[in-house]
N, C-alpha and C. Protein backbone atom coordinates (compact mmCIF):
# COMPACT_ATOMS: atom_id res chain seq x y z
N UNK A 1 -195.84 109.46 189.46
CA UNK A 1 -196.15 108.13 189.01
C UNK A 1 -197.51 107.69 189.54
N UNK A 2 -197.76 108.10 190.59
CA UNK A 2 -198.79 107.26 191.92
C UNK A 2 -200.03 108.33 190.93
N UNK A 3 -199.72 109.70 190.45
CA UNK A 3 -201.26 110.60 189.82
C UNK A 3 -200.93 109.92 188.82
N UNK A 4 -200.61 109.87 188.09
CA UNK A 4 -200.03 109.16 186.53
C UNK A 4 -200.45 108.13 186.20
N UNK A 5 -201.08 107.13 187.33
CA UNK A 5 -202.15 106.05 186.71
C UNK A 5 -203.32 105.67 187.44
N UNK A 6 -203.39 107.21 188.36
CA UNK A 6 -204.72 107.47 188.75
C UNK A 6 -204.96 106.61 190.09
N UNK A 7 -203.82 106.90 190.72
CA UNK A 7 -204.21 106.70 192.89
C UNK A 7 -203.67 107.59 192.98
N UNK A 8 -203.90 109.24 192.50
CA UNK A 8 -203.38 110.17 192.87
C UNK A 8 -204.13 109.58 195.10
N UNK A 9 -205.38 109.62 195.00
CA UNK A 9 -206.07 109.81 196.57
C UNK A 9 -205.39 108.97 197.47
N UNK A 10 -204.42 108.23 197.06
CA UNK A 10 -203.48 107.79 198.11
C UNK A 10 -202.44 108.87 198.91
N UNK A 11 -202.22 109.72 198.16
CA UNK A 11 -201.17 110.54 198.87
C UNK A 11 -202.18 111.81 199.15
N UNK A 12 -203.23 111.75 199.03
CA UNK A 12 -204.24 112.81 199.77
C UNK A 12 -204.74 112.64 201.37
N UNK A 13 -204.41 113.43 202.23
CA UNK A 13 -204.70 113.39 203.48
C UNK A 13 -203.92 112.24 204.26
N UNK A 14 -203.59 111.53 203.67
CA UNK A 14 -202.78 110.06 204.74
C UNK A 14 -201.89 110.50 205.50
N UNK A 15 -201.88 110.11 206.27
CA UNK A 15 -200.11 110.00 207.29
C UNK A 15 -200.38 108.37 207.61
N UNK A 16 -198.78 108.11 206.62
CA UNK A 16 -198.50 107.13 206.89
C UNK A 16 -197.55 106.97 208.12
N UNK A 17 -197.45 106.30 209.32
CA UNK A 17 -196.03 105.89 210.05
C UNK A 17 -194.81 106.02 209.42
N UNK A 18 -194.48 105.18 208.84
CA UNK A 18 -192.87 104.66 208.49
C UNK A 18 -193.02 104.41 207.25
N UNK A 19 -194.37 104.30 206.65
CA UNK A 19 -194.44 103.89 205.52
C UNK A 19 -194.61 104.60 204.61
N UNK A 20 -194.06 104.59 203.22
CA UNK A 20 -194.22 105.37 202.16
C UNK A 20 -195.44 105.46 200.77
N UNK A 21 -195.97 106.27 200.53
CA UNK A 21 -197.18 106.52 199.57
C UNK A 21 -196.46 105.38 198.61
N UNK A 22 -195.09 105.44 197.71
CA UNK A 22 -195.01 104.00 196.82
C UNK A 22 -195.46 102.92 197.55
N UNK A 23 -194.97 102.70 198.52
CA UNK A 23 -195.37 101.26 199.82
C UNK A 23 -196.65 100.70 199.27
N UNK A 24 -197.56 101.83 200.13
CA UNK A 24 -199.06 101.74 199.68
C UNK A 24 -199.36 101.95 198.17
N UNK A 25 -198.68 102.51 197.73
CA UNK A 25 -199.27 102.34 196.13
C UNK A 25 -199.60 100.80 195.71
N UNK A 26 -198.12 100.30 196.02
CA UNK A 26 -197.77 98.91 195.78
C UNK A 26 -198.56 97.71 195.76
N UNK A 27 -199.61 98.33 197.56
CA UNK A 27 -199.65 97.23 197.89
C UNK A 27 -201.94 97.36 197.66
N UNK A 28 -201.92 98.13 196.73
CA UNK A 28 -203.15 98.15 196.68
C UNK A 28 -203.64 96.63 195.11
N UNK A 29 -204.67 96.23 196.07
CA UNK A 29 -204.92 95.22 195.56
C UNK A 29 -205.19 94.63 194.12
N UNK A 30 -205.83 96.24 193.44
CA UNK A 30 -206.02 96.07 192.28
C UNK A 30 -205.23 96.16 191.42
N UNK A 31 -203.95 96.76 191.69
CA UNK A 31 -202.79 97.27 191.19
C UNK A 31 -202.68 96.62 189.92
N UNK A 32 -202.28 95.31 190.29
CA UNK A 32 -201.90 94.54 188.82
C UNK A 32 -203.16 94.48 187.83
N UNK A 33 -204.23 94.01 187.92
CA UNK A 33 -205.52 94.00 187.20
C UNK A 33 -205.55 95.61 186.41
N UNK A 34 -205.37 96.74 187.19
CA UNK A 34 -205.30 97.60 186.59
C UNK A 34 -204.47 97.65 185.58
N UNK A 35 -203.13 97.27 185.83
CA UNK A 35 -202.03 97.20 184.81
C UNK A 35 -202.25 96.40 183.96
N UNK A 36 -202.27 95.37 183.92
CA UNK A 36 -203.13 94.52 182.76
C UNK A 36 -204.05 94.93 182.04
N UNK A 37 -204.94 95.26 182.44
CA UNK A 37 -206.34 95.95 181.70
C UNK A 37 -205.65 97.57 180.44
N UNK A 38 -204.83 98.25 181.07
CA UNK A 38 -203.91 99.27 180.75
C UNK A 38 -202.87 98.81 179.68
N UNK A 39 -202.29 97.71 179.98
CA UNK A 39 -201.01 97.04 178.90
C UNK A 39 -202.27 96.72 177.66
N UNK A 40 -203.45 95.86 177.50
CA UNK A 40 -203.98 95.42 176.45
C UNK A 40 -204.61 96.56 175.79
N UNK A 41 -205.21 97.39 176.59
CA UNK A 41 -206.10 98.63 176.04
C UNK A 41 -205.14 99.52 175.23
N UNK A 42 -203.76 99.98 175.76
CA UNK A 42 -202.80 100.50 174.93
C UNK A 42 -202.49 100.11 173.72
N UNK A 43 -202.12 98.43 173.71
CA UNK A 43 -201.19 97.52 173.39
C UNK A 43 -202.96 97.57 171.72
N UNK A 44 -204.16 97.07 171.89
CA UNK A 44 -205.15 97.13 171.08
C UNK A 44 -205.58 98.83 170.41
N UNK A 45 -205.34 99.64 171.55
CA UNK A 45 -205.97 100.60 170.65
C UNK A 45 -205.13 101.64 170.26
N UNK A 46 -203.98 101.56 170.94
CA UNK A 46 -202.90 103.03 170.37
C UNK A 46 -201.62 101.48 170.02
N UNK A 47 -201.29 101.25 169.26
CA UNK A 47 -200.52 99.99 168.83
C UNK A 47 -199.58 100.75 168.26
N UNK A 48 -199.19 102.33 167.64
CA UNK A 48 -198.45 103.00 166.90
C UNK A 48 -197.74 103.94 168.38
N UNK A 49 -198.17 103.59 169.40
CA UNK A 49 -197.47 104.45 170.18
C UNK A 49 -196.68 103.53 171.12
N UNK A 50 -195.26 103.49 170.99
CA UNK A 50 -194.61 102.54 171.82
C UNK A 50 -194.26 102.79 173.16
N UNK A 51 -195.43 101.62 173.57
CA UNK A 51 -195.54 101.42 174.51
C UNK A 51 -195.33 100.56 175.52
N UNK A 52 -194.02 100.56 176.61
CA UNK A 52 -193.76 99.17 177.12
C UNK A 52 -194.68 98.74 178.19
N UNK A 53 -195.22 97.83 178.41
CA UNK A 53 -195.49 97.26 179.79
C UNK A 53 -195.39 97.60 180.48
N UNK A 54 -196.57 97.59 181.81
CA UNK A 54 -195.78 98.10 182.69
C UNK A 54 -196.29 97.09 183.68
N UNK A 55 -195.54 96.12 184.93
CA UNK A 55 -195.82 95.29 185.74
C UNK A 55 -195.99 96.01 187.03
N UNK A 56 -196.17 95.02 188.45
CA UNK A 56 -195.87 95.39 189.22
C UNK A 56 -194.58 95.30 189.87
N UNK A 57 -193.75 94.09 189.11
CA UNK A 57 -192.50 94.06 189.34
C UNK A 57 -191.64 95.41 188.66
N UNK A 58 -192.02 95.43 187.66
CA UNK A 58 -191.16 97.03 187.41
C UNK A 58 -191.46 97.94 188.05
N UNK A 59 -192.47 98.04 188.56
CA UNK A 59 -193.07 99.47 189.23
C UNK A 59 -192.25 99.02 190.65
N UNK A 60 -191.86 98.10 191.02
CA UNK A 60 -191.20 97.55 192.45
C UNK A 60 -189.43 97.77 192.53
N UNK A 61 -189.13 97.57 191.25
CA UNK A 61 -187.69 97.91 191.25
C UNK A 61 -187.18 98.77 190.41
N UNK A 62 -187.77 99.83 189.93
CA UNK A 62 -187.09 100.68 188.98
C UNK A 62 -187.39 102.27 190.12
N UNK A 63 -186.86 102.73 189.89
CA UNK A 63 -186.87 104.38 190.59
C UNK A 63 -187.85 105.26 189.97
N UNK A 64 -188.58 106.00 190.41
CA UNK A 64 -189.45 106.82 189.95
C UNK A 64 -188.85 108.17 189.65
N UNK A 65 -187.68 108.08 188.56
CA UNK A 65 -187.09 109.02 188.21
C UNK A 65 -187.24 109.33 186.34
N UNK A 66 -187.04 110.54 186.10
CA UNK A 66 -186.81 110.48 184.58
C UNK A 66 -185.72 110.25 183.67
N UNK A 67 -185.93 109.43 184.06
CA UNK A 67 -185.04 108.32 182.93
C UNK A 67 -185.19 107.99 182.07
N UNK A 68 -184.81 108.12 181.08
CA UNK A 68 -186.14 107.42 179.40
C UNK A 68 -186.13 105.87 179.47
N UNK A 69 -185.36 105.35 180.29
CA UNK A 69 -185.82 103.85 180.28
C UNK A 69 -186.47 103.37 181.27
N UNK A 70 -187.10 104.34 182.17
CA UNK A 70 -188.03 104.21 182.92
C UNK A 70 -189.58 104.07 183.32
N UNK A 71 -190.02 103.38 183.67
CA UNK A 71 -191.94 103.67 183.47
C UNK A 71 -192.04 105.03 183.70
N UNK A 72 -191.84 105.76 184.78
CA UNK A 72 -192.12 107.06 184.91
C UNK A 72 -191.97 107.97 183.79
N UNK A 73 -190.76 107.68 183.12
CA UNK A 73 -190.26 108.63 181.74
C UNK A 73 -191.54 108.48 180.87
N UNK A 74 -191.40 106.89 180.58
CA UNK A 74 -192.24 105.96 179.42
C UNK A 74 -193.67 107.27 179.21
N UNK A 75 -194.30 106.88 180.44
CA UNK A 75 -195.89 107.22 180.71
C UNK A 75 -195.65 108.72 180.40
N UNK A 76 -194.71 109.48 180.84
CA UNK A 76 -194.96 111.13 180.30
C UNK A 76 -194.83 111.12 179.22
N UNK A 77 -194.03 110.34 178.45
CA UNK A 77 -194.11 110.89 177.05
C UNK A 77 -195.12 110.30 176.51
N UNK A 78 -196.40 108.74 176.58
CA UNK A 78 -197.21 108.46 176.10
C UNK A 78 -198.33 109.57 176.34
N UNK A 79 -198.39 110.07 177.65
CA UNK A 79 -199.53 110.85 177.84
C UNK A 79 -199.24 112.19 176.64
N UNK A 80 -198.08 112.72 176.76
CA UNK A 80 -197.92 113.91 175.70
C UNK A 80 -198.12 112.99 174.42
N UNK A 81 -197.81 112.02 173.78
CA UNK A 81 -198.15 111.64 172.39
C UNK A 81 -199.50 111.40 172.17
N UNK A 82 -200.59 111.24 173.74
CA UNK A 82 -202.00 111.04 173.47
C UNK A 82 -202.86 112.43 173.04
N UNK A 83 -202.25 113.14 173.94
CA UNK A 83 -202.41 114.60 174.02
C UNK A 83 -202.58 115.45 172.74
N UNK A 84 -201.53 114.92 172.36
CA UNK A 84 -201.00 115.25 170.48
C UNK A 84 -202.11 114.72 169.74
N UNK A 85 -202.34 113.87 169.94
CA UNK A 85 -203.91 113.35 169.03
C UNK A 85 -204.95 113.96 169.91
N UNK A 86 -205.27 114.92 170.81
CA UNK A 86 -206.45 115.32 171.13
C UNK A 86 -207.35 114.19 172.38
N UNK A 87 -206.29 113.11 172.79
CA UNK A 87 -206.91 112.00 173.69
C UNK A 87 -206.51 112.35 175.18
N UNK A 88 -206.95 112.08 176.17
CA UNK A 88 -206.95 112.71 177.34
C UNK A 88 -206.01 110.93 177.88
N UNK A 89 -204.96 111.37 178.86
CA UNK A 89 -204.34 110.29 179.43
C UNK A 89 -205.65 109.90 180.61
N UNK A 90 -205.32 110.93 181.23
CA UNK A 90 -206.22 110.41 182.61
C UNK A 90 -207.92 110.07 182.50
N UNK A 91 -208.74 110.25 181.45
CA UNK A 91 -209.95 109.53 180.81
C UNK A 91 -209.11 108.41 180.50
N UNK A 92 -208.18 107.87 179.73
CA UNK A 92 -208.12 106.34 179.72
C UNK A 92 -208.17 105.87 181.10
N UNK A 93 -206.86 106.58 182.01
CA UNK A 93 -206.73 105.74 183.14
C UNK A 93 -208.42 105.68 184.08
N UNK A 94 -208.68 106.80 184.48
CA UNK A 94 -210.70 106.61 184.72
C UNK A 94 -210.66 105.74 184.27
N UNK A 95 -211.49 105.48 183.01
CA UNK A 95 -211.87 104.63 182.27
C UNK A 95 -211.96 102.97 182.88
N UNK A 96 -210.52 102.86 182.98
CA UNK A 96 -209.86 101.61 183.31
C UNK A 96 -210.28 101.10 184.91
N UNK A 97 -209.59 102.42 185.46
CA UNK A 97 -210.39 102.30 186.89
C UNK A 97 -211.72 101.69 187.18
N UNK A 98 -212.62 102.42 186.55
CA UNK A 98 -214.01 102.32 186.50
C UNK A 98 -214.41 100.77 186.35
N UNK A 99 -214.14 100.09 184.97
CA UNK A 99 -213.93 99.12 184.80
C UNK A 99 -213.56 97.86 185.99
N UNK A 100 -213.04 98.52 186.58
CA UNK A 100 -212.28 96.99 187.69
C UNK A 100 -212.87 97.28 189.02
N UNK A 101 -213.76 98.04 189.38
CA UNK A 101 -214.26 98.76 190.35
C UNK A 101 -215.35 98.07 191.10
């Protein structure tokens, strides 16, 4: 989930204490702005690929398991349906990054 919308470098080299790479995922500042910027860019330019939302409250209480009603599920199968058209997932997420930077 945490490579999947591009803070893979959070779980690179850290030792956290007690605390967990989601923890810090969580609690990085841009988090939501990113997600926002991500919900409209989807939501405007791939509009045929259903795509739910994704908050920071869902990313806070749902399990990072594959579940199809899960963000984690959600995002693998959008990245394979981008894929399918020849569009790179992780150039959007860059992209987005870049943007809020």
């Amino acid at each position: 989930m945490i490579d999947l919308l591009g803070y893979g470098e959070l779980t690179e080299n850290y030792i956290y204490n007690n605390i967990t790479y989601r923890d810090i995922f969580l609690q990085e500042e841009n988090l939501e702005t990113f997600l926002e910027k991500l919900n409209q860019y989807m939501d405007s330019t791939y509009p045929e690929i259903d795509f739910e939302d994704i908050s920071v409250e869902r990313l806070e209480n749902e399990p990072y398991t594959d579940n199809k009603q899960l963000v984690y599920y959600q995002l693998n199968e959008v990245k394979k349906q981008l894929e399918a058209e020849g569009v790179s997932w992780e150039m959007i997420v860059q992209q987005i990054h870049t943007q809020i930077e």
